[in-house]
C-alpha atoms as a PDB file:
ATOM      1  CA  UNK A   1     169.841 -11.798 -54.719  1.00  0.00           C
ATOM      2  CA  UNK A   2     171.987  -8.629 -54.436  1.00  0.00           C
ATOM      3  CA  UNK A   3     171.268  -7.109 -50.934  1.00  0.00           C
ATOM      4  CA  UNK A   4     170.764  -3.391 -52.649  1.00  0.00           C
ATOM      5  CA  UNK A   5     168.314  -5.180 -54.930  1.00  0.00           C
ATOM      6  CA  UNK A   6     166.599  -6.601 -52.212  1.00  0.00           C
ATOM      7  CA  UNK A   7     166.245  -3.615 -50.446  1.00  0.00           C
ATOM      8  CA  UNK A   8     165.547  -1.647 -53.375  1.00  0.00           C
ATOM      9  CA  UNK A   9     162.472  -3.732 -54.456  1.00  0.00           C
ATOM     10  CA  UNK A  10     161.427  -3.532 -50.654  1.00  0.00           C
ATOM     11  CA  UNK A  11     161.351  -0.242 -50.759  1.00  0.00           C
ATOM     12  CA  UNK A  12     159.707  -0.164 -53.891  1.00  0.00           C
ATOM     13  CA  UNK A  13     156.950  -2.590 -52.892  1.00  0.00           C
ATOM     14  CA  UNK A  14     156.194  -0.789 -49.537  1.00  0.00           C
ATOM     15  CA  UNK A  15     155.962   2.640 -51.384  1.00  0.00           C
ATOM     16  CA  UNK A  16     153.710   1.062 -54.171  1.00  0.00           C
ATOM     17  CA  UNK A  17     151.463  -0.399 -51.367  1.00  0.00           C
ATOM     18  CA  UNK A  18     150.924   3.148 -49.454  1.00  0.00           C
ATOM     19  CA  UNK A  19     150.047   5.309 -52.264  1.00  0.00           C
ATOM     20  CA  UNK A  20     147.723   2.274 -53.684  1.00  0.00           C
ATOM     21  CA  UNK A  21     145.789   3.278 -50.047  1.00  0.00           C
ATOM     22  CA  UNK A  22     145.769   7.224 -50.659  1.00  0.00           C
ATOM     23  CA  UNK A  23     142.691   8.135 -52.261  1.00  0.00           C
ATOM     24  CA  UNK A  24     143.234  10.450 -55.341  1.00  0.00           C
ATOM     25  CA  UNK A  25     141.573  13.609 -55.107  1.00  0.00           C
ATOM     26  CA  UNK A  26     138.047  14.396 -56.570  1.00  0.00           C
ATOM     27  CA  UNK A  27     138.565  16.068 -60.001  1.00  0.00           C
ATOM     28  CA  UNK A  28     136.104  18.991 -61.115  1.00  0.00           C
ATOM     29  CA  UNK A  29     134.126  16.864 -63.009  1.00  0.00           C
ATOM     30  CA  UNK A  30     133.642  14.343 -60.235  1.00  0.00           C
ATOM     31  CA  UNK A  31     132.384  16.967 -58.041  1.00  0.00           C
ATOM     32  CA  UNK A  32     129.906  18.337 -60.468  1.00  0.00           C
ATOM     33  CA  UNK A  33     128.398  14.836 -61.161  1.00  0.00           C
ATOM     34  CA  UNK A  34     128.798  14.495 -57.425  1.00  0.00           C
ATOM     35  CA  UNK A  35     127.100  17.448 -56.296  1.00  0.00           C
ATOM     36  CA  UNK A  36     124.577  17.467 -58.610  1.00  0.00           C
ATOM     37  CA  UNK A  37     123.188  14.572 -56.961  1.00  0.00           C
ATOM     38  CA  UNK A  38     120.794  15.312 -54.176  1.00  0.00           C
ATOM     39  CA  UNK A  39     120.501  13.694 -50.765  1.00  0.00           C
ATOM     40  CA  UNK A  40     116.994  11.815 -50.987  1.00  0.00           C
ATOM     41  CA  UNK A  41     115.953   9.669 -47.751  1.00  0.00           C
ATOM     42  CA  UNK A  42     112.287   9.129 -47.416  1.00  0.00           C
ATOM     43  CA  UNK A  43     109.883  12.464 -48.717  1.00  0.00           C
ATOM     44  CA  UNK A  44     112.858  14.509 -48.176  1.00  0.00           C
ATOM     45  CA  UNK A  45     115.238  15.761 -50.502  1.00  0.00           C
ATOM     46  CA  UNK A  46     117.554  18.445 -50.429  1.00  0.00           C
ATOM     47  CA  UNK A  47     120.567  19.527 -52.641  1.00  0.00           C
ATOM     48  CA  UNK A  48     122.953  22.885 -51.243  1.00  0.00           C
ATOM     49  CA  UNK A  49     123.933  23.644 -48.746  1.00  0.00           C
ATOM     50  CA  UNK A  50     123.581  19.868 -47.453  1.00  0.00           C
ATOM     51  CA  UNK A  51     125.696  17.107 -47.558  1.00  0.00           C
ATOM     52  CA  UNK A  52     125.504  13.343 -46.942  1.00  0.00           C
ATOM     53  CA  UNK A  53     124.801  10.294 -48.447  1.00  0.00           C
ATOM     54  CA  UNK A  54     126.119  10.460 -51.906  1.00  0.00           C
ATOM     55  CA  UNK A  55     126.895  14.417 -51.499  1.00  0.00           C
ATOM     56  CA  UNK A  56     130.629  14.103 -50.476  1.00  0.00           C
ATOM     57  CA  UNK A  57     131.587  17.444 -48.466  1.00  0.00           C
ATOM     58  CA  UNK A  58     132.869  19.249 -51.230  1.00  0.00           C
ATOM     59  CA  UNK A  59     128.875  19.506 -51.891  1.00  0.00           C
ATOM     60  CA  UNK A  60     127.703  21.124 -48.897  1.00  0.00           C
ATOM     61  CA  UNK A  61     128.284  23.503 -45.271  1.00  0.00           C
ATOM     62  CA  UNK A  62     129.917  21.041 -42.689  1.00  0.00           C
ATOM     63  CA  UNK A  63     127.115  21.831 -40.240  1.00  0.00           C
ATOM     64  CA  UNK A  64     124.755  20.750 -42.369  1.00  0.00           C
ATOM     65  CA  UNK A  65     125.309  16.722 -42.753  1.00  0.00           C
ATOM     66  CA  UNK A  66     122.124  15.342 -43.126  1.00  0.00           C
ATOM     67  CA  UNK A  67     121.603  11.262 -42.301  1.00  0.00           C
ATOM     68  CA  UNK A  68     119.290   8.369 -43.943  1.00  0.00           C
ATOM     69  CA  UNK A  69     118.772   5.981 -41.135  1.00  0.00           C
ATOM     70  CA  UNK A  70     117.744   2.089 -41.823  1.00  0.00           C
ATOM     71  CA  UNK A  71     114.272   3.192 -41.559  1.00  0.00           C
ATOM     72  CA  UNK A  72     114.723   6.154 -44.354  1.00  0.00           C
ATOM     73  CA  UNK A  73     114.293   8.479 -41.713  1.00  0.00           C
ATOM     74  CA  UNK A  74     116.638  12.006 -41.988  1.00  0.00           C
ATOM     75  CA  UNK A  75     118.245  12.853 -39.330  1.00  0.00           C
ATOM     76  CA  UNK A  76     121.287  15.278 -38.043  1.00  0.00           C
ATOM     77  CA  UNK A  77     123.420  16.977 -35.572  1.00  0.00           C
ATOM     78  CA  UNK A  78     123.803  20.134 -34.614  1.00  0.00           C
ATOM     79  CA  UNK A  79     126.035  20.779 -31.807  1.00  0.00           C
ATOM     80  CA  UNK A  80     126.071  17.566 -30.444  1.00  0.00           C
ATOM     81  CA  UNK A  81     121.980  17.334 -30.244  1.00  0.00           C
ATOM     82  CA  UNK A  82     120.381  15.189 -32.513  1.00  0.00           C
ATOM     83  CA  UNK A  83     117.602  16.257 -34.541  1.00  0.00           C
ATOM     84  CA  UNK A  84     114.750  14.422 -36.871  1.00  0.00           C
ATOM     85  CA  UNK A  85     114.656  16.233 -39.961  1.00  0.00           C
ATOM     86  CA  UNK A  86     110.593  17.015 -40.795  1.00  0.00           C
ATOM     87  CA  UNK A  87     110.558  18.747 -43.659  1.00  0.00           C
ATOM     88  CA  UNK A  88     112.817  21.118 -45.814  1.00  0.00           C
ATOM     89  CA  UNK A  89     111.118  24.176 -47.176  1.00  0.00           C
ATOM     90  CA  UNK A  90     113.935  25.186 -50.112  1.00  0.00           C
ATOM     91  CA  UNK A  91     111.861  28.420 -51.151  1.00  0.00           C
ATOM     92  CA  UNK A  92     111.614  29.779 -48.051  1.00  0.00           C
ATOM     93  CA  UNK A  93     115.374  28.008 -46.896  1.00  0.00           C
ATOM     94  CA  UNK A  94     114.067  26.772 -43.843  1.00  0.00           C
ATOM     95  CA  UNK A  95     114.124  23.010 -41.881  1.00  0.00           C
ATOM     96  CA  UNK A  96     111.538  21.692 -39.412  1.00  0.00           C
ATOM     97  CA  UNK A  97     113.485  20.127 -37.089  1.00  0.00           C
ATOM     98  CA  UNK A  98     112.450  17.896 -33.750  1.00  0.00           C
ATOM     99  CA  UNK A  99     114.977  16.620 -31.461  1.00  0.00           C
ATOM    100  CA  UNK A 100     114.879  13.135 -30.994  1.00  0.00           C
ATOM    101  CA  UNK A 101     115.432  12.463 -27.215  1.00  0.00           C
ATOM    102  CA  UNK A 102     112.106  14.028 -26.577  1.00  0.00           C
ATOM    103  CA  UNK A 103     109.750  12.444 -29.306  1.00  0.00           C
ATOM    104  CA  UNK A 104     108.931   9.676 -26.818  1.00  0.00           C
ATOM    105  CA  UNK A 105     107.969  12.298 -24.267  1.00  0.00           C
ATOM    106  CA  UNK A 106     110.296  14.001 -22.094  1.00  0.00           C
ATOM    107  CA  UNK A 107     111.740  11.153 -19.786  1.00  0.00           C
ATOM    108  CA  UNK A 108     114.418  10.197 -22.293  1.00  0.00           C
ATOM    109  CA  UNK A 109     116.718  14.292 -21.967  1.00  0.00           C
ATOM    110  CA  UNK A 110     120.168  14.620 -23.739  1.00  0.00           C
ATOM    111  CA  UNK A 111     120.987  17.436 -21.075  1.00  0.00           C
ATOM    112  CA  UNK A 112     121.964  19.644 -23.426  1.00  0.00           C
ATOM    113  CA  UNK A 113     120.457  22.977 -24.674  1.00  0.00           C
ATOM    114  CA  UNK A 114     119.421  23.361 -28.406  1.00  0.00           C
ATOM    115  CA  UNK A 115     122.292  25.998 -29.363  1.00  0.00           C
ATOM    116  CA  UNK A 116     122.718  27.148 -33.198  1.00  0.00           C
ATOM    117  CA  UNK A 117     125.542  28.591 -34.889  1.00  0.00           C
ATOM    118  CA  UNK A 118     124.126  31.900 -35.843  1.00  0.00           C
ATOM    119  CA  UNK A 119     126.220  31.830 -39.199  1.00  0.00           C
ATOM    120  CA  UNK A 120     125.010  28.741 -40.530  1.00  0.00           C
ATOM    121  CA  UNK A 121     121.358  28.772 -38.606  1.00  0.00           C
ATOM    122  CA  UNK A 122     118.723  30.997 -36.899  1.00  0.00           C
ATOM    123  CA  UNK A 123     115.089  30.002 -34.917  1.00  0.00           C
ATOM    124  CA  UNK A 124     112.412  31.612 -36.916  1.00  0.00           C
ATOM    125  CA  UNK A 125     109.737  33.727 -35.432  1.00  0.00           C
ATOM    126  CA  UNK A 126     107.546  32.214 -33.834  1.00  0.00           C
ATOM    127  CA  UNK A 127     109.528  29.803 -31.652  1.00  0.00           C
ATOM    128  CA  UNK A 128     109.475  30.572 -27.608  1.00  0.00           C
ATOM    129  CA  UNK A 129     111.895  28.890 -25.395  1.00  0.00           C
ATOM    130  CA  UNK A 130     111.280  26.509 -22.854  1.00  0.00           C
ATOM    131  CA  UNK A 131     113.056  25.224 -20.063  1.00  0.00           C
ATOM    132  CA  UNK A 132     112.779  21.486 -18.727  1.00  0.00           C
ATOM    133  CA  UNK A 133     113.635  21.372 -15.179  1.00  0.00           C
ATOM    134  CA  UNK A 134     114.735  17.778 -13.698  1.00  0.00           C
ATOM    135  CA  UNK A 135     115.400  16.156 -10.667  1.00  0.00           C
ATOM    136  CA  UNK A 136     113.599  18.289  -8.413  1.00  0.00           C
ATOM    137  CA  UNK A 137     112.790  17.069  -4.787  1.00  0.00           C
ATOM    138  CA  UNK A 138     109.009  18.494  -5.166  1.00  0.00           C
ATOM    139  CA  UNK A 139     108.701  20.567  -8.879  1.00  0.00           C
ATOM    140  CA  UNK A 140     104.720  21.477  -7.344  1.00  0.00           C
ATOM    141  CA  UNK A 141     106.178  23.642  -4.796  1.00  0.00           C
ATOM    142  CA  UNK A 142     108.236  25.134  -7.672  1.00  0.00           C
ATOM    143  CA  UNK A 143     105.407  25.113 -10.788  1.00  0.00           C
ATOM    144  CA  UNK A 144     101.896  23.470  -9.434  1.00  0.00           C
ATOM    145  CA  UNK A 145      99.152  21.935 -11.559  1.00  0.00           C
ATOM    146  CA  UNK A 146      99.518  20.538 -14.860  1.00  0.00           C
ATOM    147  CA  UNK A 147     103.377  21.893 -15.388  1.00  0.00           C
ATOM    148  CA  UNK A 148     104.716  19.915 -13.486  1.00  0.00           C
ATOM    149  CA  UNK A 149     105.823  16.262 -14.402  1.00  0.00           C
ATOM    150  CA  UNK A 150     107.786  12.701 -12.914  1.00  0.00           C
ATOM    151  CA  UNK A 151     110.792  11.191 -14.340  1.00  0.00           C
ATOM    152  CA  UNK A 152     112.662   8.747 -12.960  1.00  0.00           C
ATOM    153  CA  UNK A 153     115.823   9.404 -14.897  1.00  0.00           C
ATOM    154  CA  UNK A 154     119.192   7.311 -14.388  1.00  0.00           C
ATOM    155  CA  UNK A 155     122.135   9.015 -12.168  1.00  0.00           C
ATOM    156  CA  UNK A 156     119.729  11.635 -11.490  1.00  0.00           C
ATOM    157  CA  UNK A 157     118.444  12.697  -7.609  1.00  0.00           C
ATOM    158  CA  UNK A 158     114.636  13.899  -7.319  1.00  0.00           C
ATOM    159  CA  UNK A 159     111.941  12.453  -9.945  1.00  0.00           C
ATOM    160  CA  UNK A 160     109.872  15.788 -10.387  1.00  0.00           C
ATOM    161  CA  UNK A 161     110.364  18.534 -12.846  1.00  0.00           C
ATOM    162  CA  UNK A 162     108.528  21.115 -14.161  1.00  0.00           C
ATOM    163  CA  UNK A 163     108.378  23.366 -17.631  1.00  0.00           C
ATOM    164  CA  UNK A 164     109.135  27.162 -17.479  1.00  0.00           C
ATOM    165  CA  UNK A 165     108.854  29.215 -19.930  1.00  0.00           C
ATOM    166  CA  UNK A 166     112.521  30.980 -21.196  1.00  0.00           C
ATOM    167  CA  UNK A 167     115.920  30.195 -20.806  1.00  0.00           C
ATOM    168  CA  UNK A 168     116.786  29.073 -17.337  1.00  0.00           C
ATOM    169  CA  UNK A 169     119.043  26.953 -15.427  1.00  0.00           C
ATOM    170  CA  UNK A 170     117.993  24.652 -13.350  1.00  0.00           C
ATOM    171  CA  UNK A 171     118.299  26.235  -9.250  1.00  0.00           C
ATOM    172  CA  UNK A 172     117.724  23.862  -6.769  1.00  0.00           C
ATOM    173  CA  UNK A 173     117.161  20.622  -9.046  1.00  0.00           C
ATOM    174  CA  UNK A 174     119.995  18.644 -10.678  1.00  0.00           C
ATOM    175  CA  UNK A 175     119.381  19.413 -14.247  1.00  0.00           C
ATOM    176  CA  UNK A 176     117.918  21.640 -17.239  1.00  0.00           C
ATOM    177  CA  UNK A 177     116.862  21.487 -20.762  1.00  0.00           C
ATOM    178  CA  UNK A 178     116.735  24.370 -22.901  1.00  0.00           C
ATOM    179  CA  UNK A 179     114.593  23.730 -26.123  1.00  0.00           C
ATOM    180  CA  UNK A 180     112.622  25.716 -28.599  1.00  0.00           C
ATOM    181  CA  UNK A 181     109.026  25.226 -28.842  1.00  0.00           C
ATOM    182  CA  UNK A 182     106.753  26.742 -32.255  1.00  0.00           C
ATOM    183  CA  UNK A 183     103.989  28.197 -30.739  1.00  0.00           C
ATOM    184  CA  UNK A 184     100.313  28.539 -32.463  1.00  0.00           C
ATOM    185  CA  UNK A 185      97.832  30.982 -31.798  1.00  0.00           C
ATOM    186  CA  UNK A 186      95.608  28.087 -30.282  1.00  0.00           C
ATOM    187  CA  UNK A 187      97.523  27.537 -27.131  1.00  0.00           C
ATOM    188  CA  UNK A 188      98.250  29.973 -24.973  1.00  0.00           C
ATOM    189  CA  UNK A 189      99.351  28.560 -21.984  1.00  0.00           C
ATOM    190  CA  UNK A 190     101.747  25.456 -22.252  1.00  0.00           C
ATOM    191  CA  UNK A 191     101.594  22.389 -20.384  1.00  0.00           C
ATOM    192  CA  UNK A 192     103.305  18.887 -20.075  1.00  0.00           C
ATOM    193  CA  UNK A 193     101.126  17.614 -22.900  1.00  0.00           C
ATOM    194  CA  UNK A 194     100.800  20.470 -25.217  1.00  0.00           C
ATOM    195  CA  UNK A 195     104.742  20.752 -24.643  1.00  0.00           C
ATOM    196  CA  UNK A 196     105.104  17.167 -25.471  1.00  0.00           C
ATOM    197  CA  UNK A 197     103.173  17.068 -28.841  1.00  0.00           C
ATOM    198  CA  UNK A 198     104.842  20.707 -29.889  1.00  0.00           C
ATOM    199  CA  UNK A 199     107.953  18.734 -29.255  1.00  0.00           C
ATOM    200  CA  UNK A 200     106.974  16.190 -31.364  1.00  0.00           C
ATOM    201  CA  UNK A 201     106.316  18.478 -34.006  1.00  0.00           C
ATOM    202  CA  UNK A 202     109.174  20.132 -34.016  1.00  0.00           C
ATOM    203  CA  UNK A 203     110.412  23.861 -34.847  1.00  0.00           C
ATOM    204  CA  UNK A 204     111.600  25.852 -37.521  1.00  0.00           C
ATOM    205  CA  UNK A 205     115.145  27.384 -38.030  1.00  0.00           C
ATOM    206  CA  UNK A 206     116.288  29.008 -41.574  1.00  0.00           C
ATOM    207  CA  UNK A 207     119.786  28.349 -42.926  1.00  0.00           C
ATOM    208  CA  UNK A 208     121.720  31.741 -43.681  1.00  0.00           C
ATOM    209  CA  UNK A 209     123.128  31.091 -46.953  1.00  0.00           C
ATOM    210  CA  UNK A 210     122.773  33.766 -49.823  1.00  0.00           C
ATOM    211  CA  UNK A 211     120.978  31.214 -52.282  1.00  0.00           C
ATOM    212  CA  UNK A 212     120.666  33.838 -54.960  1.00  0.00           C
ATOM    213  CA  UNK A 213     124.090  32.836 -55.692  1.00  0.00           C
ATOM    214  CA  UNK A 214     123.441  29.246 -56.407  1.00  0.00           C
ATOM    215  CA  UNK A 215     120.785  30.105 -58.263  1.00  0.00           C
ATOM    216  CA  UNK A 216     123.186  32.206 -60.582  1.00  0.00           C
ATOM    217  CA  UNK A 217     125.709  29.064 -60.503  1.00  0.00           C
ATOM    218  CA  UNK A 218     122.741  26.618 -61.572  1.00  0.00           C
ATOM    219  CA  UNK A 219     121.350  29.310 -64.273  1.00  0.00           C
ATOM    220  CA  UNK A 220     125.148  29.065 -66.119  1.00  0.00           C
ATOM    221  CA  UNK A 221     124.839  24.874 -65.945  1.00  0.00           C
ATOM    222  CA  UNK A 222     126.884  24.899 -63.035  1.00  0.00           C
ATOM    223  CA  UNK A 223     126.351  23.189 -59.506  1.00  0.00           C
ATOM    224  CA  UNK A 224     127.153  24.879 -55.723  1.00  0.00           C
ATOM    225  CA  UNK A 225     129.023  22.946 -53.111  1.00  0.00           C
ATOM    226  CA  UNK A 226     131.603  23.849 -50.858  1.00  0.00           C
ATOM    227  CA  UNK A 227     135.223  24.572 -50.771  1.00  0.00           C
ATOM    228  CA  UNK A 228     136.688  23.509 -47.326  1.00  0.00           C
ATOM    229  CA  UNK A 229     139.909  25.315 -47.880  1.00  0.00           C
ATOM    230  CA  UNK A 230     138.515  28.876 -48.245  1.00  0.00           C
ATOM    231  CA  UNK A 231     135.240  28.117 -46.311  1.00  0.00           C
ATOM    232  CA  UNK A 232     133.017  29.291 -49.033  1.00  0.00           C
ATOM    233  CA  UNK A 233     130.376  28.337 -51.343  1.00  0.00           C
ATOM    234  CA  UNK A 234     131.740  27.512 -54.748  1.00  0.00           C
ATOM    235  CA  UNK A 235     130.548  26.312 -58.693  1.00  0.00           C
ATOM    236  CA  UNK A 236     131.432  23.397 -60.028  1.00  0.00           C
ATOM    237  CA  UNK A 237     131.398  23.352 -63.805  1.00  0.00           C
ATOM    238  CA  UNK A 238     132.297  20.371 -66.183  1.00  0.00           C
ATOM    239  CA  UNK A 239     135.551  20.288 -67.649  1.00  0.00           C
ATOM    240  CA  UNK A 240     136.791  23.687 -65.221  1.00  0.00           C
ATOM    241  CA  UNK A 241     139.164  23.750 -62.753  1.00  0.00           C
ATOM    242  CA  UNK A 242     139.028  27.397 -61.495  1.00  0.00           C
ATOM    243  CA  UNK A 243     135.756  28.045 -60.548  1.00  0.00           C
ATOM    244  CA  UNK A 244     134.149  31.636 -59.355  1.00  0.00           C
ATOM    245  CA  UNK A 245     133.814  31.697 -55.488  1.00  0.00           C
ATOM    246  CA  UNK A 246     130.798  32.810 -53.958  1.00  0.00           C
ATOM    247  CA  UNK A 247     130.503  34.361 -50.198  1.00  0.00           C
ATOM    248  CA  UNK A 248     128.225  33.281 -47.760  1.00  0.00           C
END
């Protein structure tokens, strides 16, 4: 064989081989079926602004990936924390979130604070923040009675700690925990154990997304998801390709 055939049909082959690996790029009407799905994992469900599992992130806000874990359990991160998801309250666009490292009780910290972006999220009233204190050398000198607790926590110097209400650091022990706590009118003074089953619990933040919006989009049989590109909220109609924009 010719040597410029040989190479020519090399070339030809190795091209044909890369763009056979490039995935072609969801048309409108893929991301209108796509979209209109809705992420479903145990008793929740949950269309926009979520995405995950099924909702491919032209459905949804980045910060908002929701997970379906083998035991159809939702979960997600925000800001590197990991959070069950409890419940999602569409009407009133808020989540009841709990963060996993502390549903066994509070021996198990992340060591790091429950932060939100305040575009995408905000707490809801009614939340207090708490502070978990470890690795003290005595926490009852610090907080006595029932506020004070023992964890013997890898890489970690002192097993006391102790709960203070606010946002603090952690002074003379090794390590803090800043996480929100929903408060109800029948306790009024926290301790280890109500802290641990409020934990458990979890609280609530609402997602700042004008929904009205969507609404509109879904009232003119279209769907909302999310254009990465222009970092807005978008419609998705069948058989369009230039769909209306709508702000955040």
């Amino acid at each position: 064989m010719n040597s410029s055939v040989f190479s020519f049909l090399s070339d030809f082959v190795f091209l044909l081989l890369l763009f056979s690996q490039i995935p072609s790029s969801l048309s409108n009407d893929d991301l209108f079926t796509a979209c209109k799905k809705e992420f479903v994992c145990g008793n929740i469900s949950a269309g926009f602004p979520f995405l995950g599992t099924g909702r491919p992130s032209a459905c949804g806000i980045p910060e908002l990936e929701l997970m379906c874990n083998e035991n159809n359990i939702t979960t997600m991160n925000i800001n590197q924390v990991a959070y069950r998801v409890l419940e999602i309250n569409r009407e009133f666009k808020t989540l009841r979130i709990a963060r996993e490292d502390y549903l066994a009780g509070l021996c198990q910290p992340q060591f790091a604070n429950s932060t939100f972006n305040p575009k995408i999220l905000e707490p809801v009233e009614g939340n207090i923040n708490y502070t978990l204190i470890y690795g003290c050398e005595d926490a009852s000198a610090n907080m006595p009675g029932r506020r004070s607790f023992s964890c013997k926590i890898k890489d970690v110097d002192g097993q006391s700690g102790y709960i203070k209400e606010g946002e603090n650091g952690p002074g003379e022990c090794n390590g803090s925990v800043i996480v929100p706590v929903s408060i109800t009118d029948s306790i009024t003074e926290m301790n280890t154990s109500d802290l641990e089953e409020q934990l458990k619990k979890g609280f609530e933040v609402r997602w700042k997304v004008d929904m009205d919006l969507c609404w509109e989009c879904a009232s003119s049989s279209g769907v909302c998801g999310f254009d990465n590109v222009t970092n807005q909220a978008t419609c998705y109609y069948p058989g369009m390709h230039s769909p209306p924009e709508i702000s955040l």
